[in-house]
N, C-alpha and C. Protein backbone atom coordinates (compact mmCIF):
# COMPACT_ATOMS: atom_id res chain seq x y z
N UNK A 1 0.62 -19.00 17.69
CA UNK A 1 1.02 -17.73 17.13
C UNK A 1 -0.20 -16.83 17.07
N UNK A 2 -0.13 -15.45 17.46
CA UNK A 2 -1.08 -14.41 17.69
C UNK A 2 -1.35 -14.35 16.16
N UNK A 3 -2.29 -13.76 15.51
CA UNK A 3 -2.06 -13.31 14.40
C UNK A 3 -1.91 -11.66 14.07
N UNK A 4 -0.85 -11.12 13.15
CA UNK A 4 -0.46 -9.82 13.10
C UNK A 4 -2.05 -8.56 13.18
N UNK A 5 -1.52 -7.74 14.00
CA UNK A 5 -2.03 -6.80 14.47
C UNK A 5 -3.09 -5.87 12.84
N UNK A 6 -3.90 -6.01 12.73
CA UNK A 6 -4.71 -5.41 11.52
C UNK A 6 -5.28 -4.66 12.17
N UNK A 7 -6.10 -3.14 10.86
CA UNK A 7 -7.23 -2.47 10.81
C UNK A 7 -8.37 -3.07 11.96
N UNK A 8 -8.65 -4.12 11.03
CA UNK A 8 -10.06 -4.48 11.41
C UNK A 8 -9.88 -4.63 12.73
N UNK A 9 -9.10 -5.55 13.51
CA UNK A 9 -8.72 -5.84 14.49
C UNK A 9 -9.13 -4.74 15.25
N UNK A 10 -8.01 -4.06 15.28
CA UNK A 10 -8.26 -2.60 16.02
C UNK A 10 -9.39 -1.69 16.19
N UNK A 11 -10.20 -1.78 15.39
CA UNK A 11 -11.62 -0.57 15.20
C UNK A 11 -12.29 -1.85 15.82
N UNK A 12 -12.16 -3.11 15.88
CA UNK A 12 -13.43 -3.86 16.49
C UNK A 12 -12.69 -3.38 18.25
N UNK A 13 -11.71 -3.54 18.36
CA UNK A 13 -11.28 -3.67 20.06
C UNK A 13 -12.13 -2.38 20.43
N UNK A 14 -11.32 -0.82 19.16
CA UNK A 14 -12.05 0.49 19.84
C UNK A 14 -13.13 0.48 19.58
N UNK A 15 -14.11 -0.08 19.01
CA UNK A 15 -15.76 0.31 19.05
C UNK A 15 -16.52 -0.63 20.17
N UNK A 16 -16.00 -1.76 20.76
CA UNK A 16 -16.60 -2.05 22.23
C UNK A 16 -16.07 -1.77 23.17
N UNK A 17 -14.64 -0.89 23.11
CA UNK A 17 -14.24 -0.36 24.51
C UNK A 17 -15.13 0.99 24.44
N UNK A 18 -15.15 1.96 23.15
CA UNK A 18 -15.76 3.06 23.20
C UNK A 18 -17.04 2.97 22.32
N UNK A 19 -17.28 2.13 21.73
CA UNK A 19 -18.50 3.21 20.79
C UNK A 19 -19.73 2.14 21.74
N UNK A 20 -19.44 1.01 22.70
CA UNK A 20 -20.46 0.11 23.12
C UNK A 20 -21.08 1.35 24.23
N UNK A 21 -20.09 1.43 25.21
CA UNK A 21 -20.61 2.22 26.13
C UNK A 21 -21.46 3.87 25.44
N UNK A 22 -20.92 4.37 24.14
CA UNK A 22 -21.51 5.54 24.21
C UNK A 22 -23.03 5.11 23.50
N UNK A 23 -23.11 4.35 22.80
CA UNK A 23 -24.77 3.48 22.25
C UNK A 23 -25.49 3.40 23.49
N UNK A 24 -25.02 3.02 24.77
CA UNK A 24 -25.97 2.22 25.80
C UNK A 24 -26.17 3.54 26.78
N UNK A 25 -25.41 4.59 26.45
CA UNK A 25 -25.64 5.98 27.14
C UNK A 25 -26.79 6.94 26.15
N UNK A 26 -26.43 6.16 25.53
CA UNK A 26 -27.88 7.10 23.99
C UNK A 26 -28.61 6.12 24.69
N UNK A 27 -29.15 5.28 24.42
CA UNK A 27 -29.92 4.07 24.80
C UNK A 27 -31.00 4.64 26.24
N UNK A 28 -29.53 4.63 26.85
CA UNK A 28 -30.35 5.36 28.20
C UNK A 28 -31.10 6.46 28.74
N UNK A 29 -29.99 7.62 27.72
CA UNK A 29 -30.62 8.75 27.92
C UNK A 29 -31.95 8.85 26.65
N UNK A 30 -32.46 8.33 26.42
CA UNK A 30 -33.52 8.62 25.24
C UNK A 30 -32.81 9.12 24.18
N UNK A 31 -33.88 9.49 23.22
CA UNK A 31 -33.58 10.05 21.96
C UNK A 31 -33.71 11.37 21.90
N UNK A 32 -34.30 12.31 23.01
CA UNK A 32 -33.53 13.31 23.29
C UNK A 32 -32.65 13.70 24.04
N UNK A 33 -31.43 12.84 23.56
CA UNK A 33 -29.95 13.10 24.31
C UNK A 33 -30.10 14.69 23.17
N UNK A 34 -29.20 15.38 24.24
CA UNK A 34 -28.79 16.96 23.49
C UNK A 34 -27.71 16.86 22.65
N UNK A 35 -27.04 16.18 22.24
CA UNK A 35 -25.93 16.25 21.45
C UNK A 35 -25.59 14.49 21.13
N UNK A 36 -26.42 13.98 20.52
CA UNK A 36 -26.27 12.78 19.60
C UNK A 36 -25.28 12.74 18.54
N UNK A 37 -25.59 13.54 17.69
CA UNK A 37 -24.66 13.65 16.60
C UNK A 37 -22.83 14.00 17.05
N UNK A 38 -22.85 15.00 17.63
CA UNK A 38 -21.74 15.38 18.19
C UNK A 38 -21.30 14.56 19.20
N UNK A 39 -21.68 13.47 19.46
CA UNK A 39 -21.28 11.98 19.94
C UNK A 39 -20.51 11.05 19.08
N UNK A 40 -21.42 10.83 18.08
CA UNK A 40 -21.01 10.30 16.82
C UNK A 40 -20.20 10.97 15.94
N UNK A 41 -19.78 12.00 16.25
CA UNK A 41 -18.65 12.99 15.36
C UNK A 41 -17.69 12.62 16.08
N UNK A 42 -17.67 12.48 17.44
CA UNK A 42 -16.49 12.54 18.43
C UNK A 42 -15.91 11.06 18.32
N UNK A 43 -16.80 10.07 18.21
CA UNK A 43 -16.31 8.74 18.05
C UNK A 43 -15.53 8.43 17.17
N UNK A 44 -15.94 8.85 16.06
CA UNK A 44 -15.71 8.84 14.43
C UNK A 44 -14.16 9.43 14.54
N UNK A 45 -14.02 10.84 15.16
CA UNK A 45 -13.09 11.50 14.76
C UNK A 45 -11.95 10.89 15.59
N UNK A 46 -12.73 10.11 17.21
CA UNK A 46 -11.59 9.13 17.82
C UNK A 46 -11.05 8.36 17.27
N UNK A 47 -11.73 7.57 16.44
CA UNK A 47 -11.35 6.37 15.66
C UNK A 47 -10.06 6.38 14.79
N UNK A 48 -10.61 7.79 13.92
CA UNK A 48 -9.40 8.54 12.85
C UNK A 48 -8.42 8.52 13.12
N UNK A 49 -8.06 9.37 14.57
CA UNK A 49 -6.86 9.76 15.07
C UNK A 49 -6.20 8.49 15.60
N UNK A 50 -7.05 7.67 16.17
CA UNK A 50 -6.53 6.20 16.65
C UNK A 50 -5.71 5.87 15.88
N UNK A 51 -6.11 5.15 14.26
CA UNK A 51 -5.45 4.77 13.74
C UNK A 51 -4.49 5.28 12.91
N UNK A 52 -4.24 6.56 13.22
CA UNK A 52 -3.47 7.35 12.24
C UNK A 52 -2.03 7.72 13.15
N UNK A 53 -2.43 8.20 14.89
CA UNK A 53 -1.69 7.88 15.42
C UNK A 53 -0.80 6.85 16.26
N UNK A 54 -1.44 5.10 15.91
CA UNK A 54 -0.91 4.30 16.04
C UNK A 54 0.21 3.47 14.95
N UNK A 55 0.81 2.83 15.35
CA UNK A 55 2.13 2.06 14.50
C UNK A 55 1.25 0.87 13.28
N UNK A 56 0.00 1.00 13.02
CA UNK A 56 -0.49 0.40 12.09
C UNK A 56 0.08 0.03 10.94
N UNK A 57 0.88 1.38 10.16
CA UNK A 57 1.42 1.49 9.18
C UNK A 57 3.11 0.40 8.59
N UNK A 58 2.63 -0.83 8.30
CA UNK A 58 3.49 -1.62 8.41
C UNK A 58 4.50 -1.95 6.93
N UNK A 59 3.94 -1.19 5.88
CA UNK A 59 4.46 -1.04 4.49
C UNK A 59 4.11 0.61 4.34
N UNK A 60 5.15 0.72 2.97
CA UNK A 60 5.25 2.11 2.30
C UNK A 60 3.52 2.86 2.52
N UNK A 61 3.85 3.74 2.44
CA UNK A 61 2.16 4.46 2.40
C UNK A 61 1.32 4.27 0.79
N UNK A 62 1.83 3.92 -0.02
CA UNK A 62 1.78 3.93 -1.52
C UNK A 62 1.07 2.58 -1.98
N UNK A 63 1.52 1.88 -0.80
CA UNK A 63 0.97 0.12 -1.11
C UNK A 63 -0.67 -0.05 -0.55
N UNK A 64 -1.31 -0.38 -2.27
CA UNK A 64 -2.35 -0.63 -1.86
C UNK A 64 -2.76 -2.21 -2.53
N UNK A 65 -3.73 -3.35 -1.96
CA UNK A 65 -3.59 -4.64 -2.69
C UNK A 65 -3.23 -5.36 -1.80
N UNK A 66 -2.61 -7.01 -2.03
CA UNK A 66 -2.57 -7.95 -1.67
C UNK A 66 -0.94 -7.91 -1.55
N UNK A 67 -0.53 -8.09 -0.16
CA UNK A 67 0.68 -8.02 0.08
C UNK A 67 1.14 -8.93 0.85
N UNK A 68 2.69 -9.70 0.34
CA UNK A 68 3.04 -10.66 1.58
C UNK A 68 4.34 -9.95 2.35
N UNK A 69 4.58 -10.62 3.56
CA UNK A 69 5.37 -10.23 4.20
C UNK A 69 5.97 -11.33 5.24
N UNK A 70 7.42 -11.23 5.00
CA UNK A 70 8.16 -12.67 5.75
C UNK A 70 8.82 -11.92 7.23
N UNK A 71 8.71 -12.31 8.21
CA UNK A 71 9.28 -12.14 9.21
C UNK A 71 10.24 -12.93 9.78
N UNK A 72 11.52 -12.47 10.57
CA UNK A 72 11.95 -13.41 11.06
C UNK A 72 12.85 -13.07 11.85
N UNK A 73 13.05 -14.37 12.94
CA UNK A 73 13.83 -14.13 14.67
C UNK A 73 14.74 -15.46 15.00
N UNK A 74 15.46 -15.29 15.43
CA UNK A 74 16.15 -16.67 16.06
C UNK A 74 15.70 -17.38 17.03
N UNK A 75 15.86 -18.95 16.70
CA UNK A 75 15.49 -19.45 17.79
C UNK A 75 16.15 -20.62 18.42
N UNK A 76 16.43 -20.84 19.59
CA UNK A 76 17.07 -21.40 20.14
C UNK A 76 16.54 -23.07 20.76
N UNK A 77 16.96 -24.16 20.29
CA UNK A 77 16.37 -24.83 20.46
C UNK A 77 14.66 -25.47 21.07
N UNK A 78 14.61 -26.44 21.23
CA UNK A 78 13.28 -27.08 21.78
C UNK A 78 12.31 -26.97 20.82
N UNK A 79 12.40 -26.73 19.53
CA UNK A 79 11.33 -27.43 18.28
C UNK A 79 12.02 -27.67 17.23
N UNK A 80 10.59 -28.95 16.51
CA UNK A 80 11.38 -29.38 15.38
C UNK A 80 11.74 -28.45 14.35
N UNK A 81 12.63 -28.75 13.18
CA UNK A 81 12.49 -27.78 11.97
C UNK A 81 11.40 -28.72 11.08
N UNK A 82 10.90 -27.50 10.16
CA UNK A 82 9.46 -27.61 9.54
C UNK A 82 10.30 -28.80 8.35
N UNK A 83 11.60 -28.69 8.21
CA UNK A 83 11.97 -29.25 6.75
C UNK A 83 12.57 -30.90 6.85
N UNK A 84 13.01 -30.58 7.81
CA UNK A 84 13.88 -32.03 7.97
C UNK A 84 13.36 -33.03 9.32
N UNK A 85 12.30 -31.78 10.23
CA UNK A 85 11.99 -32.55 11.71
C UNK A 85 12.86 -32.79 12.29
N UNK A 86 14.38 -32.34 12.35
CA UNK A 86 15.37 -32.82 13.36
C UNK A 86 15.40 -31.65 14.44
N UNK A 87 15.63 -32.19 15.87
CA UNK A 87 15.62 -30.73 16.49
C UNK A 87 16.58 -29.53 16.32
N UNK A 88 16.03 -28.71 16.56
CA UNK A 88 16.84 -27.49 16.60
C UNK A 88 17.57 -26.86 17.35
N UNK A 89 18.96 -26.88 17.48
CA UNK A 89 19.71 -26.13 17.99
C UNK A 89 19.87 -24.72 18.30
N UNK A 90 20.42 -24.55 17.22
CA UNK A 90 19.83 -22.79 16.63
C UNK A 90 19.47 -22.98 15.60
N UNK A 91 18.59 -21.76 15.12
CA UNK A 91 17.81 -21.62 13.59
C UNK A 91 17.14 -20.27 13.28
N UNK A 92 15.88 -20.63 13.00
CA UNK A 92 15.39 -19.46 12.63
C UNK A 92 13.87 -19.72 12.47
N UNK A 93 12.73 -18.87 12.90
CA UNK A 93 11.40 -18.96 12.98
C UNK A 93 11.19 -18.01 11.83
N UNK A 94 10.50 -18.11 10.69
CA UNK A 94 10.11 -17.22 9.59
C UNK A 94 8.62 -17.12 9.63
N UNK A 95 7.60 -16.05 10.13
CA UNK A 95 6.72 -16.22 9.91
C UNK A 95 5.82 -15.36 8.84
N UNK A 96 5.29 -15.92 8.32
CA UNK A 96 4.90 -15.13 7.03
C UNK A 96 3.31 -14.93 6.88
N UNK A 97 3.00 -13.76 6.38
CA UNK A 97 1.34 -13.18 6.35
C UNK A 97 1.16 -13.10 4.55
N UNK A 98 0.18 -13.14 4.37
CA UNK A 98 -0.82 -12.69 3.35
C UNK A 98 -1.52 -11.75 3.57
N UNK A 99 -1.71 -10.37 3.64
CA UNK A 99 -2.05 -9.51 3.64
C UNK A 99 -2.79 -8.62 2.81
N UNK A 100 -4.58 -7.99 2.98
CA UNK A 100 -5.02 -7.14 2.11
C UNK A 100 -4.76 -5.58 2.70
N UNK A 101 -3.96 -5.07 1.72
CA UNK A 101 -3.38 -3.42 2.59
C UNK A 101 -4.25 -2.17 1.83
N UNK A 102 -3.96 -1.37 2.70
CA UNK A 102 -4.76 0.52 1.66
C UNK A 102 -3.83 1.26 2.35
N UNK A 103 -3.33 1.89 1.73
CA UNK A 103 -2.10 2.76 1.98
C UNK A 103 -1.32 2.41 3.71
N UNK A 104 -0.79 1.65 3.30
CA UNK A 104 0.30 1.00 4.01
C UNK A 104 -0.18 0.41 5.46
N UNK A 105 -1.57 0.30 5.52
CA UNK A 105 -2.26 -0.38 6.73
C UNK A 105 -2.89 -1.75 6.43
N UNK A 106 -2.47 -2.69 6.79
CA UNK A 106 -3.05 -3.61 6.63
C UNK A 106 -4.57 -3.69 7.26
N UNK A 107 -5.46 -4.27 6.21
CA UNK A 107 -6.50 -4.25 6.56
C UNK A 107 -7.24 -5.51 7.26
N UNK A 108 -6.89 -6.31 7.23
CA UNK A 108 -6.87 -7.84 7.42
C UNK A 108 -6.00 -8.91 7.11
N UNK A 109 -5.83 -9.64 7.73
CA UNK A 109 -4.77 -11.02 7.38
C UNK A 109 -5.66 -12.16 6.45
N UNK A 110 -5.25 -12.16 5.35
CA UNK A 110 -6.01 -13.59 4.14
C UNK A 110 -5.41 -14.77 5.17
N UNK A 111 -3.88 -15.22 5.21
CA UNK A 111 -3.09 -16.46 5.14
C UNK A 111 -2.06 -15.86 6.00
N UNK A 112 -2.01 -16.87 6.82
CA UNK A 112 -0.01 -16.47 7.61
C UNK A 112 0.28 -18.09 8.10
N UNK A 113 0.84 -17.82 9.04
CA UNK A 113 1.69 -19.25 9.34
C UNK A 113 3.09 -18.77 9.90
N UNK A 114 4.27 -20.28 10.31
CA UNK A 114 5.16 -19.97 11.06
C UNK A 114 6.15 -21.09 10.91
N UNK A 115 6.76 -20.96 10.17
CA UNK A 115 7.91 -22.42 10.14
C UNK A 115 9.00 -21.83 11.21
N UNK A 116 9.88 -23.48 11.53
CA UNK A 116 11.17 -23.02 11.95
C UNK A 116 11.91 -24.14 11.01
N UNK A 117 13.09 -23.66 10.95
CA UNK A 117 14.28 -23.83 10.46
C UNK A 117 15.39 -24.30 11.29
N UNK A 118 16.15 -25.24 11.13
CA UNK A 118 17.74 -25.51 11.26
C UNK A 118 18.79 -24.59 10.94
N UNK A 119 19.53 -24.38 11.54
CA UNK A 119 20.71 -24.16 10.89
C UNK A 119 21.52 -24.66 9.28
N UNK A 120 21.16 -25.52 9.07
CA UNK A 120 21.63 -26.44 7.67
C UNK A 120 20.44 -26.39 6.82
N UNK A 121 18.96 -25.76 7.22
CA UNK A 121 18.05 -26.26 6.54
C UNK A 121 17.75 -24.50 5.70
N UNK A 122 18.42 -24.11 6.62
CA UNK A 122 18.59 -22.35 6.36
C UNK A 122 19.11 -21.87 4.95
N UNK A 123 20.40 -23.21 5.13
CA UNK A 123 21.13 -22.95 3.79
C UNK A 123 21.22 -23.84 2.37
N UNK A 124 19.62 -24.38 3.24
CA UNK A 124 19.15 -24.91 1.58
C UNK A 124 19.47 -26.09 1.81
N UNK A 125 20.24 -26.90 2.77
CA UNK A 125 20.86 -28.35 2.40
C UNK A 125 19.70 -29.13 3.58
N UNK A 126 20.07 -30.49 3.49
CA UNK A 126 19.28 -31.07 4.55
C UNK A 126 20.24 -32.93 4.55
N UNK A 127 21.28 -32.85 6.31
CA UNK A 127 21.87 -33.59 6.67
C UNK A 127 21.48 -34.93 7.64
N UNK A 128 22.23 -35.80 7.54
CA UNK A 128 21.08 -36.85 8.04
C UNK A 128 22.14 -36.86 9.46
N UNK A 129 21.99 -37.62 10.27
CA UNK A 129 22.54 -37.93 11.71
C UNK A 129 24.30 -37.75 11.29
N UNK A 130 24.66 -38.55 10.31
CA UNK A 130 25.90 -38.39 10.18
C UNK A 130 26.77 -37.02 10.17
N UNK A 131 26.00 -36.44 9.84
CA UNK A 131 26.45 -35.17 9.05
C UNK A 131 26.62 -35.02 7.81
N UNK A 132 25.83 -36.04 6.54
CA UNK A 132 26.50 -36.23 5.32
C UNK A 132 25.20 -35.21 4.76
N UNK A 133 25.38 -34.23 3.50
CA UNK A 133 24.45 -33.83 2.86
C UNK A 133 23.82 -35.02 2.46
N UNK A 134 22.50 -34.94 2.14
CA UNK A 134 21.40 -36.06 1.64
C UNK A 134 20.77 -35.69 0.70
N UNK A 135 20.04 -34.35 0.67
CA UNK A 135 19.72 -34.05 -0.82
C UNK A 135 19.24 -32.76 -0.23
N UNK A 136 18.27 -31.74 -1.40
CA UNK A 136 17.75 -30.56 -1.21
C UNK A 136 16.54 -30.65 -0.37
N UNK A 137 16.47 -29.80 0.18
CA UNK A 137 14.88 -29.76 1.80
C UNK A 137 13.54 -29.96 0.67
N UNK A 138 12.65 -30.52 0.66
CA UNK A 138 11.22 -30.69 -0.25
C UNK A 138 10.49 -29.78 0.52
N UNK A 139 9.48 -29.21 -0.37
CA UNK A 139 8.39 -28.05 0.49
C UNK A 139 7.52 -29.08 1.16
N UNK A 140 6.94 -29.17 2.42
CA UNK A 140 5.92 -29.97 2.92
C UNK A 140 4.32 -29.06 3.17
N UNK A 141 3.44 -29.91 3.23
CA UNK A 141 2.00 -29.13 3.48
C UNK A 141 1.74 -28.12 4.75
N UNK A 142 3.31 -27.99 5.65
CA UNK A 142 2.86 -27.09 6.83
C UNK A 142 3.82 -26.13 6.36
N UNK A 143 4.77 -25.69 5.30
CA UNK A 143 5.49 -24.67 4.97
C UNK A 143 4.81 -23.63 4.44
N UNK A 144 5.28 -22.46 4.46
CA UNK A 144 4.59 -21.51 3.22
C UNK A 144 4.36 -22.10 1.95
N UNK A 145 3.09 -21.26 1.08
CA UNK A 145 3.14 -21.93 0.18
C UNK A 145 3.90 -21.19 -1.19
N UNK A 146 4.37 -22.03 -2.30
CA UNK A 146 4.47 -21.05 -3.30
C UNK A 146 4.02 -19.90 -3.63
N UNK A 147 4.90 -18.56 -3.95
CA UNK A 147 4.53 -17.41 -4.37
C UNK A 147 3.81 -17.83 -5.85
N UNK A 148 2.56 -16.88 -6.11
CA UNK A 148 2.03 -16.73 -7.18
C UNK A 148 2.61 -15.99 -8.06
């Protein structure tokens, strides 16, 4: 699993696609390049617009702090479920982040992860070969963990 798209992420990709090459053009041209500063204004102000005009914004604009967030997609057999280990038919992949945000951009990922699910394990129960309920699914050490 990739991990979700962050701040930080992003200003590190744009400052060695752009701010590496414009350092090694100062670099080159000496320190009397004619317009240094107005280099560094232009970068700066690239950066801004970068992230202001990209889809960064993944919560309310208002949310600032430690935020979680559950995702989730169907999935169609060929892995186990996280709860019971029986394979999966259909189900469901939930993947979930820990997130530090400033107005609705996440700034970095703390914690994430990725269970899948059964169909039966979806709805809370957990069946053995027979088909008989057996008891309630137990949290294991590769599930999310308890909310605080």
């Amino acid at each position: 699993m990739s991990r979700p798209s962050t701040l930080a992420a992003r200003i590190r990709r744009a400052v060695t696609k752009i701010g590496v090459p414009i350092l090694l053009a100062y670099l080159f041209f000496g320190m009397d390049w004619p317009v240094p500063d107005l280099a560094l204004m232009g970068l700066y102000f690239t950066l801004v617009f970068f992230v202001l005009d990209s889809n960064l914004v993944q919560y309310p604009r208002s949310t600032v702090g430690i935020e979680r967030r559950v995702d989730t997609e169907p999935v169609d057999g060929g892995t186990d479920c996280s709860v019971c280990d029986s394979t999966i038919e259909t189900g469901q992949r939930r993947t979930y982040t820990k997130q530090a945000v400033l107005f609705g951009v996440p700034l970095w990922t703390i914690d994430g992860g990725e269970n899948d699910y059964c169909s039966s394990c979806i709805d809370g129960e957990v069946h053995d070969s027979d088909g008989d309920r057996t008891h309630e699914p137990e949290r294991n050490e590769e599930r999310e963990p308890e909310p605080n």
